[in-house]
N, C-alpha and C. Protein backbone atom coordinates (compact mmCIF):
# COMPACT_ATOMS: atom_id res chain seq x y z
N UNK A 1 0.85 -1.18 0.00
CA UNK A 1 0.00 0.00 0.00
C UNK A 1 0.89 1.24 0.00
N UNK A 2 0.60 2.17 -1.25
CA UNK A 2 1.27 3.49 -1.00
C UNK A 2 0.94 4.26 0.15
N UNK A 3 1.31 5.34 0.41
CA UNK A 3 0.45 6.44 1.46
C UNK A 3 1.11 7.73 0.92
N UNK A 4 -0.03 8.55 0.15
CA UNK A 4 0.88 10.00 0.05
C UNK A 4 1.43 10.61 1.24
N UNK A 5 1.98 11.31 0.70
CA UNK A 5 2.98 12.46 1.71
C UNK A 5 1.36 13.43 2.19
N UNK A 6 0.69 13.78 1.98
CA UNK A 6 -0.45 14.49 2.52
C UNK A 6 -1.51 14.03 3.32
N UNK A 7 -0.78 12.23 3.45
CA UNK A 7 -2.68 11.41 3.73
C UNK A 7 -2.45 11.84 5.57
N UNK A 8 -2.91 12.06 5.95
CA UNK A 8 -3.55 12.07 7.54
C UNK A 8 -3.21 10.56 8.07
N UNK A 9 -2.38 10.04 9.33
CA UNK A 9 -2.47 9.22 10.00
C UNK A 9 -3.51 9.02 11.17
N UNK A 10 -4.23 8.21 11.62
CA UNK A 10 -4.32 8.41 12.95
C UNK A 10 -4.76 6.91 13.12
N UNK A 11 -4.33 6.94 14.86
CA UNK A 11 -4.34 6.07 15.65
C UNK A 11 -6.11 5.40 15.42
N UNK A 12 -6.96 3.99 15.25
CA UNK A 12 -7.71 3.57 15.00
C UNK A 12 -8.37 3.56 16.89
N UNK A 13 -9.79 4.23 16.06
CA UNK A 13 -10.86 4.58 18.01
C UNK A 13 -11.22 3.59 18.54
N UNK A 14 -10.44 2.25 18.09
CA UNK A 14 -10.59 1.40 18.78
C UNK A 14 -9.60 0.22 19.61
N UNK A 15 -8.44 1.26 19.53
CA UNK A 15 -7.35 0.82 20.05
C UNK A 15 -7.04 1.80 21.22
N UNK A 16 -6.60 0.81 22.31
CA UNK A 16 -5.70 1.54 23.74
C UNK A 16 -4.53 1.24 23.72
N UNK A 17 -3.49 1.86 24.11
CA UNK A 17 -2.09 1.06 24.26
C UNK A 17 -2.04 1.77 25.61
N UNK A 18 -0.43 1.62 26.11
CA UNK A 18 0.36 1.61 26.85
C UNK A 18 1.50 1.58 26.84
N UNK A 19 2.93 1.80 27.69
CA UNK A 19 4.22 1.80 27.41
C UNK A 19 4.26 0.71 28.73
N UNK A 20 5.36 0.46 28.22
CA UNK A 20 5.97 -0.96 29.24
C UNK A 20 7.75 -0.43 28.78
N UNK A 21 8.48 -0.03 29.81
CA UNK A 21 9.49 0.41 29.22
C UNK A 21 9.95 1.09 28.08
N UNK A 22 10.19 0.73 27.17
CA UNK A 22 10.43 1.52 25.96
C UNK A 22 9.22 0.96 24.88
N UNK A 23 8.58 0.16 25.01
CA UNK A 23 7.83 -0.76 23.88
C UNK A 23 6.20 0.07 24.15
N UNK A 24 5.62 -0.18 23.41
CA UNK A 24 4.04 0.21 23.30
C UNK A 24 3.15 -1.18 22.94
N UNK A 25 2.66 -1.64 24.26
CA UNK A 25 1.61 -2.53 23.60
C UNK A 25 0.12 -1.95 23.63
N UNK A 26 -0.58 -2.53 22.55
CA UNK A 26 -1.19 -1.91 21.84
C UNK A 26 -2.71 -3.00 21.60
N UNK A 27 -3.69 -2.83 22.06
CA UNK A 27 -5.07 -3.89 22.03
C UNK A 27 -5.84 -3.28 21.41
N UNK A 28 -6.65 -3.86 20.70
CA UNK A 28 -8.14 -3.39 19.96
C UNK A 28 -9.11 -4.13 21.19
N UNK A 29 -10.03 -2.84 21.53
CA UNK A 29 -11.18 -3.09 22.53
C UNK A 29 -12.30 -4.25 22.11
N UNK A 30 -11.95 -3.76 20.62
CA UNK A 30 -13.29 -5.03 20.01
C UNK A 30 -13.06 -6.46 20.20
N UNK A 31 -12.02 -6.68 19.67
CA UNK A 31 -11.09 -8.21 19.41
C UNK A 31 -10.77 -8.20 20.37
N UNK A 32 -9.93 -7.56 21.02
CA UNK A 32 -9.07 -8.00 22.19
C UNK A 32 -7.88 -8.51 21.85
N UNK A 33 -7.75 -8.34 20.78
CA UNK A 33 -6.15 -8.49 19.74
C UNK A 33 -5.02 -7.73 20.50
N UNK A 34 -4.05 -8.39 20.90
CA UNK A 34 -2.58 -7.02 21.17
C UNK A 34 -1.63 -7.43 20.66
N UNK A 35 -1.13 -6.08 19.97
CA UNK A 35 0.43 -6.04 19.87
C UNK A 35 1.18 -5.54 20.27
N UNK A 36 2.52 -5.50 20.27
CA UNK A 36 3.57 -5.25 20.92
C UNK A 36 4.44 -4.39 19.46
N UNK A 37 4.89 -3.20 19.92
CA UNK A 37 5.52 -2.73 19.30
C UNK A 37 7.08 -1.86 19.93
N UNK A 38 7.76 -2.55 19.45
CA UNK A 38 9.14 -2.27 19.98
C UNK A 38 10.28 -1.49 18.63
N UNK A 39 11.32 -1.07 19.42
CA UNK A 39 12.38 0.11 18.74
C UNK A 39 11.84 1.07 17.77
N UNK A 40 12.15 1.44 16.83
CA UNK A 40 11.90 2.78 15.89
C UNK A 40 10.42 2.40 15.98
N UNK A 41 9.81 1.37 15.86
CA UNK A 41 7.99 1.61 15.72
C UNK A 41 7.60 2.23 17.03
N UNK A 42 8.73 1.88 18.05
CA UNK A 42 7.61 2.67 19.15
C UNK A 42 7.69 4.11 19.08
N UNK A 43 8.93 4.16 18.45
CA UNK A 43 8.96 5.94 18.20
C UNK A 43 8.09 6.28 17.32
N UNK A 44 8.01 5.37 16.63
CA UNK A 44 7.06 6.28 15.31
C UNK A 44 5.36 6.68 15.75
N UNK A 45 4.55 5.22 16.62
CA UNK A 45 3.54 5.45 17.32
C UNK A 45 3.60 6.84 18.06
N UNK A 46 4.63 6.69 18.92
CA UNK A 46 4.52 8.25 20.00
C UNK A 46 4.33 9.33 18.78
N UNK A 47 5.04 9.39 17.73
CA UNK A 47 4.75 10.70 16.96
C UNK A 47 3.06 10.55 16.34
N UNK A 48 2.23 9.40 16.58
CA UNK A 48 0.60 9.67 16.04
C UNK A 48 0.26 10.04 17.55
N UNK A 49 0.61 10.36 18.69
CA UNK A 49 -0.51 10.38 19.28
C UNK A 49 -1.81 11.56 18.80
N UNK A 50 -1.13 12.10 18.20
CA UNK A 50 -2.25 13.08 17.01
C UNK A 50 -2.06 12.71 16.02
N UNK A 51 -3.19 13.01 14.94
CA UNK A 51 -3.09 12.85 13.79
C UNK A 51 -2.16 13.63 13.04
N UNK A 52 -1.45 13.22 11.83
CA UNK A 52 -0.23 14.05 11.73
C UNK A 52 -0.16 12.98 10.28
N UNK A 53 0.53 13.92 9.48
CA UNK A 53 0.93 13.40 7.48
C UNK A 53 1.88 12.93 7.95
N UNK A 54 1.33 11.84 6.86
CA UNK A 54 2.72 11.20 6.60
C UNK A 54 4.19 11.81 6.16
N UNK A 55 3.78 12.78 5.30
CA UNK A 55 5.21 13.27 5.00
C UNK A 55 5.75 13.58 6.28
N UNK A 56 5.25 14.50 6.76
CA UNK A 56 5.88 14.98 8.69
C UNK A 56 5.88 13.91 9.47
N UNK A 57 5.82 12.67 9.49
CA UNK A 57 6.10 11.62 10.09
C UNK A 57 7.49 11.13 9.38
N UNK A 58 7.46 10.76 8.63
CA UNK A 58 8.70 10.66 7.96
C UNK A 58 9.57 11.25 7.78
N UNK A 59 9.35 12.58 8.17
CA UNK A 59 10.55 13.43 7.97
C UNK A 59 11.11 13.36 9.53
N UNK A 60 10.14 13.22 10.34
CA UNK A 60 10.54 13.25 11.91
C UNK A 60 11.15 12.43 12.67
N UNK A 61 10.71 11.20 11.59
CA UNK A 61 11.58 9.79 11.37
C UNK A 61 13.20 9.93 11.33
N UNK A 62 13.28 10.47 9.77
CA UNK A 62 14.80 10.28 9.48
C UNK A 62 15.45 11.53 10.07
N UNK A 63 14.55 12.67 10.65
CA UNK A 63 15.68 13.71 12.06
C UNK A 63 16.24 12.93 13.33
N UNK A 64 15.52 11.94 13.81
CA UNK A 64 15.15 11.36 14.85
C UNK A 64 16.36 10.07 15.00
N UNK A 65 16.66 9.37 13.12
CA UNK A 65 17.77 8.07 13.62
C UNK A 65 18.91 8.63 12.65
N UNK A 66 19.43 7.79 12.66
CA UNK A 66 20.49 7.92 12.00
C UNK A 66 21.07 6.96 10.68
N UNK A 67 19.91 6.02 10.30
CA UNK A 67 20.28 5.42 8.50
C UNK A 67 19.72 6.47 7.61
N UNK A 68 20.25 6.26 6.21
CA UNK A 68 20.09 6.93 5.47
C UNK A 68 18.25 7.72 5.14
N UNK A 69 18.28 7.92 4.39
CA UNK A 69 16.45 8.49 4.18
C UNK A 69 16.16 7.76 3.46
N UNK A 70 16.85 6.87 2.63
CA UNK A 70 16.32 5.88 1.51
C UNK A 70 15.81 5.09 2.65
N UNK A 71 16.40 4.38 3.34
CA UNK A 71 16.21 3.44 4.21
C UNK A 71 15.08 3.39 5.17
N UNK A 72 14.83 4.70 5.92
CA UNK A 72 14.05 4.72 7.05
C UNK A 72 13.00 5.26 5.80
N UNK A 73 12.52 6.17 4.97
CA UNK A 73 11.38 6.03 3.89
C UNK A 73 10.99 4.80 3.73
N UNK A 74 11.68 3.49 3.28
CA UNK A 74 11.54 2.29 3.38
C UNK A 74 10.88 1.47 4.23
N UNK A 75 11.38 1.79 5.55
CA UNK A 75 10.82 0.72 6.75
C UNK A 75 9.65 1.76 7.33
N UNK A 76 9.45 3.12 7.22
CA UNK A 76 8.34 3.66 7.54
C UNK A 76 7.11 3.23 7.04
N UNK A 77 7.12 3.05 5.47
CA UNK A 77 6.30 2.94 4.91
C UNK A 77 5.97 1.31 4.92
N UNK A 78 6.78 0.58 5.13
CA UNK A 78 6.21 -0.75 5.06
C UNK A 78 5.97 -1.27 6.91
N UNK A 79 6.27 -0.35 7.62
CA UNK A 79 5.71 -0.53 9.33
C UNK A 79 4.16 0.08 9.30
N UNK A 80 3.96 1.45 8.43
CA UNK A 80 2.41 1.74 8.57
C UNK A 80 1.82 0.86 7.62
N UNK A 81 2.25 0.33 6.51
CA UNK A 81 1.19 -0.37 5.78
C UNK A 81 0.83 -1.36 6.79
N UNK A 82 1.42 -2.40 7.51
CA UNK A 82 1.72 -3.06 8.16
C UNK A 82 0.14 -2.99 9.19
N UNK A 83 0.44 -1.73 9.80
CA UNK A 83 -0.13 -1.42 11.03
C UNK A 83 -1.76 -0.98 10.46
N UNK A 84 -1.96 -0.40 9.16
CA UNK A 84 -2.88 -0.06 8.65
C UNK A 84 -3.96 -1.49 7.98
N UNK A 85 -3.16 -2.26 7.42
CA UNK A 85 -3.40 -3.56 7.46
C UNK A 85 -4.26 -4.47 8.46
N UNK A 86 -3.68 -4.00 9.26
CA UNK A 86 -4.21 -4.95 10.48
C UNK A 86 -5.14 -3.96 11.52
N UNK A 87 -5.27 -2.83 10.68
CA UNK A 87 -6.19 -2.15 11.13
C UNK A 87 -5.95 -1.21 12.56
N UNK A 88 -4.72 -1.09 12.85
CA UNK A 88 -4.02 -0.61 14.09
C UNK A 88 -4.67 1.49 13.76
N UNK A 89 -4.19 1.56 12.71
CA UNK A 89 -3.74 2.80 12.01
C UNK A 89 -4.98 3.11 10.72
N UNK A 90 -5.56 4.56 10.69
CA UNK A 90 -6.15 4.39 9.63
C UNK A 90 -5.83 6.20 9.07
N UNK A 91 -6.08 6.02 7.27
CA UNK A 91 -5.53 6.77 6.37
C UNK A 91 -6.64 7.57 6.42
N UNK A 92 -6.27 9.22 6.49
CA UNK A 92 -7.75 9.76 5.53
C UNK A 92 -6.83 10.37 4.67
């Protein structure tokens, strides 16, 4: 799944998380499904706790580590498809 640089992220109204040390686990109220999200994804979650573009997620991304921008563009975009997928995350 693409995601423009303009689409709106936000966290899905049917998910709660939590931090447990550095990690964010993460349940859907409906299912009762959880995941666990650990290293750069937990950073990337803390940057939705508002809704916020993707481009400014990604850019906040590669200020934030230190691989190239090819790279973290790369694993950004295939951690939200990921998360959007499974319905964690949804696009407007």
């Amino acid at each position: 799944m693409e995601i423009s640089n303009e689409a709106v992220l936000r966290i899905a109204e049917d998910m709660v998380h939590t931090e447990v040390d550095d990690d964010i686990i993460v349940m859907n109220v409906n299912t009762q499904n959880y995941f666990e999200i650990v290293g750069s994804g937990a950073s990337i979650w803390r940057s939705m706790s508002a809704p916020i573009r993707y481009g400014e997620l990604v850019e906040r991304t590669i200020k934030d580590h230190e691989e190239s921008p090819e790279v973290i563009r790369a694993e950004v975009a295939s951690f939200l498809s990921e998360l959007v997928d499974l319905g964690i995350v949804e696009v407007e």
